[in-house]
Structures are given as C-alpha cells and as structure tokens.
PDB file of N, CA and C in Angstrom:
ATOM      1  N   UNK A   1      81.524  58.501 -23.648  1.00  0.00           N
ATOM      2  CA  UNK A   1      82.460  59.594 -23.824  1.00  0.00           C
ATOM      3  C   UNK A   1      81.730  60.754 -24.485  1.00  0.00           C
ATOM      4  N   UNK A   2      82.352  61.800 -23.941  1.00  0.00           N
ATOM      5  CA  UNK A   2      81.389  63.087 -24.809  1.00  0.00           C
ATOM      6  C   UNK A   2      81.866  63.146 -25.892  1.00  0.00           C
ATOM      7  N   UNK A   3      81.086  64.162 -26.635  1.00  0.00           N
ATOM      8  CA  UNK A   3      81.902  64.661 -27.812  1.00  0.00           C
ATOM      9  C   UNK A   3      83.156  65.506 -27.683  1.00  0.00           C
ATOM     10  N   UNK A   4      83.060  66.279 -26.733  1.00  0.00           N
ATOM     11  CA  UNK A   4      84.551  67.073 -26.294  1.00  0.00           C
ATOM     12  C   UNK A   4      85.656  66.038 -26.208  1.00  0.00           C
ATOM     13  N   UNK A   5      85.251  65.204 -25.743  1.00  0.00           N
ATOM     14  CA  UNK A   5      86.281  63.947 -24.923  1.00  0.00           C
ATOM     15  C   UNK A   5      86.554  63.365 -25.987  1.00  0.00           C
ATOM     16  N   UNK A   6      86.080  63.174 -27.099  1.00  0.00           N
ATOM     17  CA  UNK A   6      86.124  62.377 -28.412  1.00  0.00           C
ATOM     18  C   UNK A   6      86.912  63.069 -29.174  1.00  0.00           C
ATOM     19  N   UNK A   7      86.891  64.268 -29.166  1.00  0.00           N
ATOM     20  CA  UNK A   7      87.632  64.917 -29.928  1.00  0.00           C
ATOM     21  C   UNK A   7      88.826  64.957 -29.594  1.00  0.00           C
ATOM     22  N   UNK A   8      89.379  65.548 -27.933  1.00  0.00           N
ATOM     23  CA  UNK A   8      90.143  65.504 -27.968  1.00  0.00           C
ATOM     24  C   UNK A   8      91.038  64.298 -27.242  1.00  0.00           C
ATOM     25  N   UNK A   9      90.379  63.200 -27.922  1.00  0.00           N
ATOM     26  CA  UNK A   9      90.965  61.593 -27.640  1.00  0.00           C
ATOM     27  C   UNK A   9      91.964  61.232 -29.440  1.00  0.00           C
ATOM     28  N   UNK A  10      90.600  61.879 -30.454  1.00  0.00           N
ATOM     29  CA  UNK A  10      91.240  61.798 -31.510  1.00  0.00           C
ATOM     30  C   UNK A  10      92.325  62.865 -32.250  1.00  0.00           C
ATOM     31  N   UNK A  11      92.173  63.925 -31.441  1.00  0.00           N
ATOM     32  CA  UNK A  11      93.500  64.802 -31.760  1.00  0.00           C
ATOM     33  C   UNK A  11      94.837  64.098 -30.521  1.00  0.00           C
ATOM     34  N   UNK A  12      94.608  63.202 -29.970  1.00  0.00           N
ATOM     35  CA  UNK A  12      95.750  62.630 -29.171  1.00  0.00           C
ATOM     36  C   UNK A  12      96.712  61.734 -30.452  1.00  0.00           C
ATOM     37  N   UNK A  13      95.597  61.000 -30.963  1.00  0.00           N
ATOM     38  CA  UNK A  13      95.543  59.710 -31.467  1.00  0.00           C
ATOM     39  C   UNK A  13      96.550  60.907 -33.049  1.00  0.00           C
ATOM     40  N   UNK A  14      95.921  61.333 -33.209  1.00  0.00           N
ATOM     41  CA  UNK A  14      96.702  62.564 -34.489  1.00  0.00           C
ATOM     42  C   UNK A  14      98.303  62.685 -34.312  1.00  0.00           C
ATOM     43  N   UNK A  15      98.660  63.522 -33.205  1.00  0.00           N
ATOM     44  CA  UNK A  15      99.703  63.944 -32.983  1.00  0.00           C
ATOM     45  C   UNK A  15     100.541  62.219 -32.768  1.00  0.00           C
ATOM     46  N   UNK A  16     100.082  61.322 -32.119  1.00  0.00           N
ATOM     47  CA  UNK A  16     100.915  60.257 -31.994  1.00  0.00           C
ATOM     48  C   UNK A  16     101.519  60.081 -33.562  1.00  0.00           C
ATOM     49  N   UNK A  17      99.859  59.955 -34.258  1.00  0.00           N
ATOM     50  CA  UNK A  17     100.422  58.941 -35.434  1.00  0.00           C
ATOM     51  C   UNK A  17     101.469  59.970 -35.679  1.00  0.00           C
ATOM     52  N   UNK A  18     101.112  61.452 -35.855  1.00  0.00           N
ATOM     53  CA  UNK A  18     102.544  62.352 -36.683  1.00  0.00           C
ATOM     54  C   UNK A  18     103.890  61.916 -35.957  1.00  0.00           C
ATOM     55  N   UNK A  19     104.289  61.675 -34.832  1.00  0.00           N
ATOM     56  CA  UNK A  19     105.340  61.466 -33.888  1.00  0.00           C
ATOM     57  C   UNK A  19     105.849  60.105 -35.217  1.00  0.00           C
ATOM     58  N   UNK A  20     104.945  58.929 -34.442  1.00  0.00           N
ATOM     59  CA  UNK A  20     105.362  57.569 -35.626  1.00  0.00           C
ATOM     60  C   UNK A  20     105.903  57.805 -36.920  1.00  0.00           C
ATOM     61  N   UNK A  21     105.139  58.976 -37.286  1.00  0.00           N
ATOM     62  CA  UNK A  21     105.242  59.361 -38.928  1.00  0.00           C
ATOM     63  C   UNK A  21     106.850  60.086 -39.047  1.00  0.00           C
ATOM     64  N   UNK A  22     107.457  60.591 -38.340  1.00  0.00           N
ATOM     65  CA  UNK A  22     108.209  61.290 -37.987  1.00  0.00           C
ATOM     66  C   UNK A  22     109.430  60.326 -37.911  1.00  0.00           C
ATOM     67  N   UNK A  23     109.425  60.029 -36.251  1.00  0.00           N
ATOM     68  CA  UNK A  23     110.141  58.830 -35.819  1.00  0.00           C
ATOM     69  C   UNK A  23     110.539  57.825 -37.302  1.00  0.00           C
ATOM     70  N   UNK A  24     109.618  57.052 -37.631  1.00  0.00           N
ATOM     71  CA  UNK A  24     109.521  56.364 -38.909  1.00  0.00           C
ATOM     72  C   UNK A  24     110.569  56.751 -40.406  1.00  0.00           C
ATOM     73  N   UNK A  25     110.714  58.248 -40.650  1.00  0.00           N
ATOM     74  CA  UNK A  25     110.827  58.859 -41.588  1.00  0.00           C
ATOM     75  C   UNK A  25     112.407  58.756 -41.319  1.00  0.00           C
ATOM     76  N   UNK A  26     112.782  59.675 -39.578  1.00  0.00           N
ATOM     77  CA  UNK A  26     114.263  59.735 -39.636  1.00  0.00           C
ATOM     78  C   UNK A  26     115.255  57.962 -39.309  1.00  0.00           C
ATOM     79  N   UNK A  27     114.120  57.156 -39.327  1.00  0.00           N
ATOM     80  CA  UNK A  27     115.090  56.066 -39.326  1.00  0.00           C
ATOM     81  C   UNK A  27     115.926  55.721 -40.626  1.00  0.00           C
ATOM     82  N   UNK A  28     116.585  55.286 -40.511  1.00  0.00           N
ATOM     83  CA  UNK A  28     117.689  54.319 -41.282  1.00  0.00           C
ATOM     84  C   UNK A  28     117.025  53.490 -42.854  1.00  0.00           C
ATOM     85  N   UNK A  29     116.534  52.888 -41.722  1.00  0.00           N
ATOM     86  CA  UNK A  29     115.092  51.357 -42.462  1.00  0.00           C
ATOM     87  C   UNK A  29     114.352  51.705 -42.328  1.00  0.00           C
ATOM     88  N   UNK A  30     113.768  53.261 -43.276  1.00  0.00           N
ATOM     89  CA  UNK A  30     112.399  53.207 -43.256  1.00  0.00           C
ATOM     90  C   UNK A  30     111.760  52.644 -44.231  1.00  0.00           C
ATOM     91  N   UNK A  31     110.648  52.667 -43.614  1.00  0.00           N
ATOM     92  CA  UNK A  31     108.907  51.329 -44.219  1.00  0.00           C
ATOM     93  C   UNK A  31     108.510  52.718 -45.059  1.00  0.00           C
ATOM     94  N   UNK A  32     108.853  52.424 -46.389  1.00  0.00           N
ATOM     95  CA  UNK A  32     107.832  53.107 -47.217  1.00  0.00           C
ATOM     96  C   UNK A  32     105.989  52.785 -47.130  1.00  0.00           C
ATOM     97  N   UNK A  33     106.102  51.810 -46.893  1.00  0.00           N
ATOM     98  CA  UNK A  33     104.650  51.279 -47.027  1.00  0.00           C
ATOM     99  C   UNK A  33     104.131  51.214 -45.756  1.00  0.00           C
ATOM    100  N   UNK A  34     105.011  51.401 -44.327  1.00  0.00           N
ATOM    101  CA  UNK A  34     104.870  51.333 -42.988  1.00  0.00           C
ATOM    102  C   UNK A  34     104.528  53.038 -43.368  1.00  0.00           C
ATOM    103  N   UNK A  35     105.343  53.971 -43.888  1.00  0.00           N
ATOM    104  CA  UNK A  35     104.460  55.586 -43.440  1.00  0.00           C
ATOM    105  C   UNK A  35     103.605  55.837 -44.451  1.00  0.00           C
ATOM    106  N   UNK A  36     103.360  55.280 -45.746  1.00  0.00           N
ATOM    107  CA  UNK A  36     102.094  55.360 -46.281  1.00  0.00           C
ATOM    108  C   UNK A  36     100.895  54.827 -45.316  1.00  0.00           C
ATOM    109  N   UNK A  37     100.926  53.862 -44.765  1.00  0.00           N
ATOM    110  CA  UNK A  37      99.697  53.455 -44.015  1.00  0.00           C
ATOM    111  C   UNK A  37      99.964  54.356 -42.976  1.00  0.00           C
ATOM    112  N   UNK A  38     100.436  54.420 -42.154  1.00  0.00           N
ATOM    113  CA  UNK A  38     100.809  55.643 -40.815  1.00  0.00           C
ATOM    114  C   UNK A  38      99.605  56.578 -41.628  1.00  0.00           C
ATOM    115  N   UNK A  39     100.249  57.471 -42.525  1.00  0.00           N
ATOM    116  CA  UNK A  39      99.342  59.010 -43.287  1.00  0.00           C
ATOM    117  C   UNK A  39      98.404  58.357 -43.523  1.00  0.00           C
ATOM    118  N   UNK A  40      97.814  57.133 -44.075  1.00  0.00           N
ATOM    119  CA  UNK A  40      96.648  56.895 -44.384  1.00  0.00           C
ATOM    120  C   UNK A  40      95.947  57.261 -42.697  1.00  0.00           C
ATOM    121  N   UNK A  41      96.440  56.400 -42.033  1.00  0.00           N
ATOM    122  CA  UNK A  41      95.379  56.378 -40.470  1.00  0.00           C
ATOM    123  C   UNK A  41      95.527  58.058 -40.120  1.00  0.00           C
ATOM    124  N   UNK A  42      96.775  58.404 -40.495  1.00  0.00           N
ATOM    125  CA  UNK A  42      96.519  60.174 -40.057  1.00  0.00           C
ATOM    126  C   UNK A  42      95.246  60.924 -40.629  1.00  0.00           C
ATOM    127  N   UNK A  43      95.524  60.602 -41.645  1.00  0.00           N
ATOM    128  CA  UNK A  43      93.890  61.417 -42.332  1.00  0.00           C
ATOM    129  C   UNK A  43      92.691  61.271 -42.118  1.00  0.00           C
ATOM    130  N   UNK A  44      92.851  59.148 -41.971  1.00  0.00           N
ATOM    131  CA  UNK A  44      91.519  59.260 -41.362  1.00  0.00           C
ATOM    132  C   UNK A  44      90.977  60.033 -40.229  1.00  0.00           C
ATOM    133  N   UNK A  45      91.802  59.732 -39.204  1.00  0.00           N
ATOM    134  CA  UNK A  45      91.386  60.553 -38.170  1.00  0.00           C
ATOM    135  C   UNK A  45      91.266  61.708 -37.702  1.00  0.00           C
ATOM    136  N   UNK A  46      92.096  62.541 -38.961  1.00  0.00           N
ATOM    137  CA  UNK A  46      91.679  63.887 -39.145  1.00  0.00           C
ATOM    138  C   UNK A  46      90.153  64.104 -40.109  1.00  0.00           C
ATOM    139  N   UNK A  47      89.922  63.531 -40.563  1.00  0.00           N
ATOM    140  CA  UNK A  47      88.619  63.364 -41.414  1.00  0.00           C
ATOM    141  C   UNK A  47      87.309  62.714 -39.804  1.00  0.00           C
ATOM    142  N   UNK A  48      87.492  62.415 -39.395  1.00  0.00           N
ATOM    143  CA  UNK A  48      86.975  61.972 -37.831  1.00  0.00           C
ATOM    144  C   UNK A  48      86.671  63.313 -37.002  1.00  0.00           C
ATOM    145  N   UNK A  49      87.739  64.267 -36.891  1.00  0.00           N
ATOM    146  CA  UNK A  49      88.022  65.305 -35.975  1.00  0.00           C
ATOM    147  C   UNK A  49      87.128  65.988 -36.833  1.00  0.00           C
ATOM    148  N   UNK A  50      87.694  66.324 -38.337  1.00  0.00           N
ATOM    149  CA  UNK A  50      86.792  67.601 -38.745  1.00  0.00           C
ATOM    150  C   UNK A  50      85.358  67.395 -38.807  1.00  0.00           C
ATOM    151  N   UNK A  51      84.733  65.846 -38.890  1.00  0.00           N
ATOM    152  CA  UNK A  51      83.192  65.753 -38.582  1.00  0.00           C
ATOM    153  C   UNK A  51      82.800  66.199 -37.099  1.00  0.00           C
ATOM    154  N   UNK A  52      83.574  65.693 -36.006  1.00  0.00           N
ATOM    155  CA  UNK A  52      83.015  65.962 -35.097  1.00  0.00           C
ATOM    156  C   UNK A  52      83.207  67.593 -35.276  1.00  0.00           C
ATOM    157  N   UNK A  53      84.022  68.188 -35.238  1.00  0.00           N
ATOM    158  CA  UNK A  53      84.251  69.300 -34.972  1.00  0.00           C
ATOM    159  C   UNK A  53      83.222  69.667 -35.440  1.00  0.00           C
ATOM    160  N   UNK A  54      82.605  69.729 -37.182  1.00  0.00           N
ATOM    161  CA  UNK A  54      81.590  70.501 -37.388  1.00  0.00           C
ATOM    162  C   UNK A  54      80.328  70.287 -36.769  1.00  0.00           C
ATOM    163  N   UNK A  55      80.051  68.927 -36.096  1.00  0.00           N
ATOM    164  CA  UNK A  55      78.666  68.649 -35.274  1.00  0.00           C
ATOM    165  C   UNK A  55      78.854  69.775 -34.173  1.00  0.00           C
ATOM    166  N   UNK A  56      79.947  70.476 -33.768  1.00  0.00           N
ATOM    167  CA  UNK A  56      79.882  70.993 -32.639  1.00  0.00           C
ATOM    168  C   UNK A  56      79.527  72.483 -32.303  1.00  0.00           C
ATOM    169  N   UNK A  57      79.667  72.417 -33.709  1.00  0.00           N
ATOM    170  CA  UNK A  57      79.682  74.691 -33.922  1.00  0.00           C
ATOM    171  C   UNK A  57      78.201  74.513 -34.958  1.00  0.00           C
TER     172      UNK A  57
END
C-alpha cells in the first residue's frame, strides 16, 4: 500500500471510530469504558495520520 493509500485508509478508520464514538454516546446504555477505549483508538490513529502526514510534506 502506498503512503497516500495509508493515509487515507487511516483517516477512514478515524471517521468510523468518531461515528462508534457518537453512535455509542447517544445510546441509552452507554459503555463509559466502551468510549474511553473507542477515543483511545481515535487518537491513536490520529497520532498514525499526523506521522505519516509529516513523512509526506
């Protein structure tokens, strides 16, 4: 996979988790500890994006 393709595989992977994070939030029974880990994996993979990104410029 390129790096273009990587990137924007992990800005896919971003917007999902926010959807989950979202979805998650307006339920009923929400998982406190289900959207703490959700934001945890969000960041990582924003911490992912902004490396590649800077390899790229």
């Amino acid at each position: 996979m390129t790096t273009e393709g990587h990137i924007a595989a992990l800005e896919r992977r971003h917007q999902e988790l926010d959807r989950q994070i979202q979805t998650e939030l307006q339920s009923t029974r929400s998982d406190n500890l289900m959207v703490t880990a959700l934001k945890r994996k969000k960041l990582e993979v924003k911490d992912e994006l902004y490396k590649f990104s800077a390899m790229t410029q």
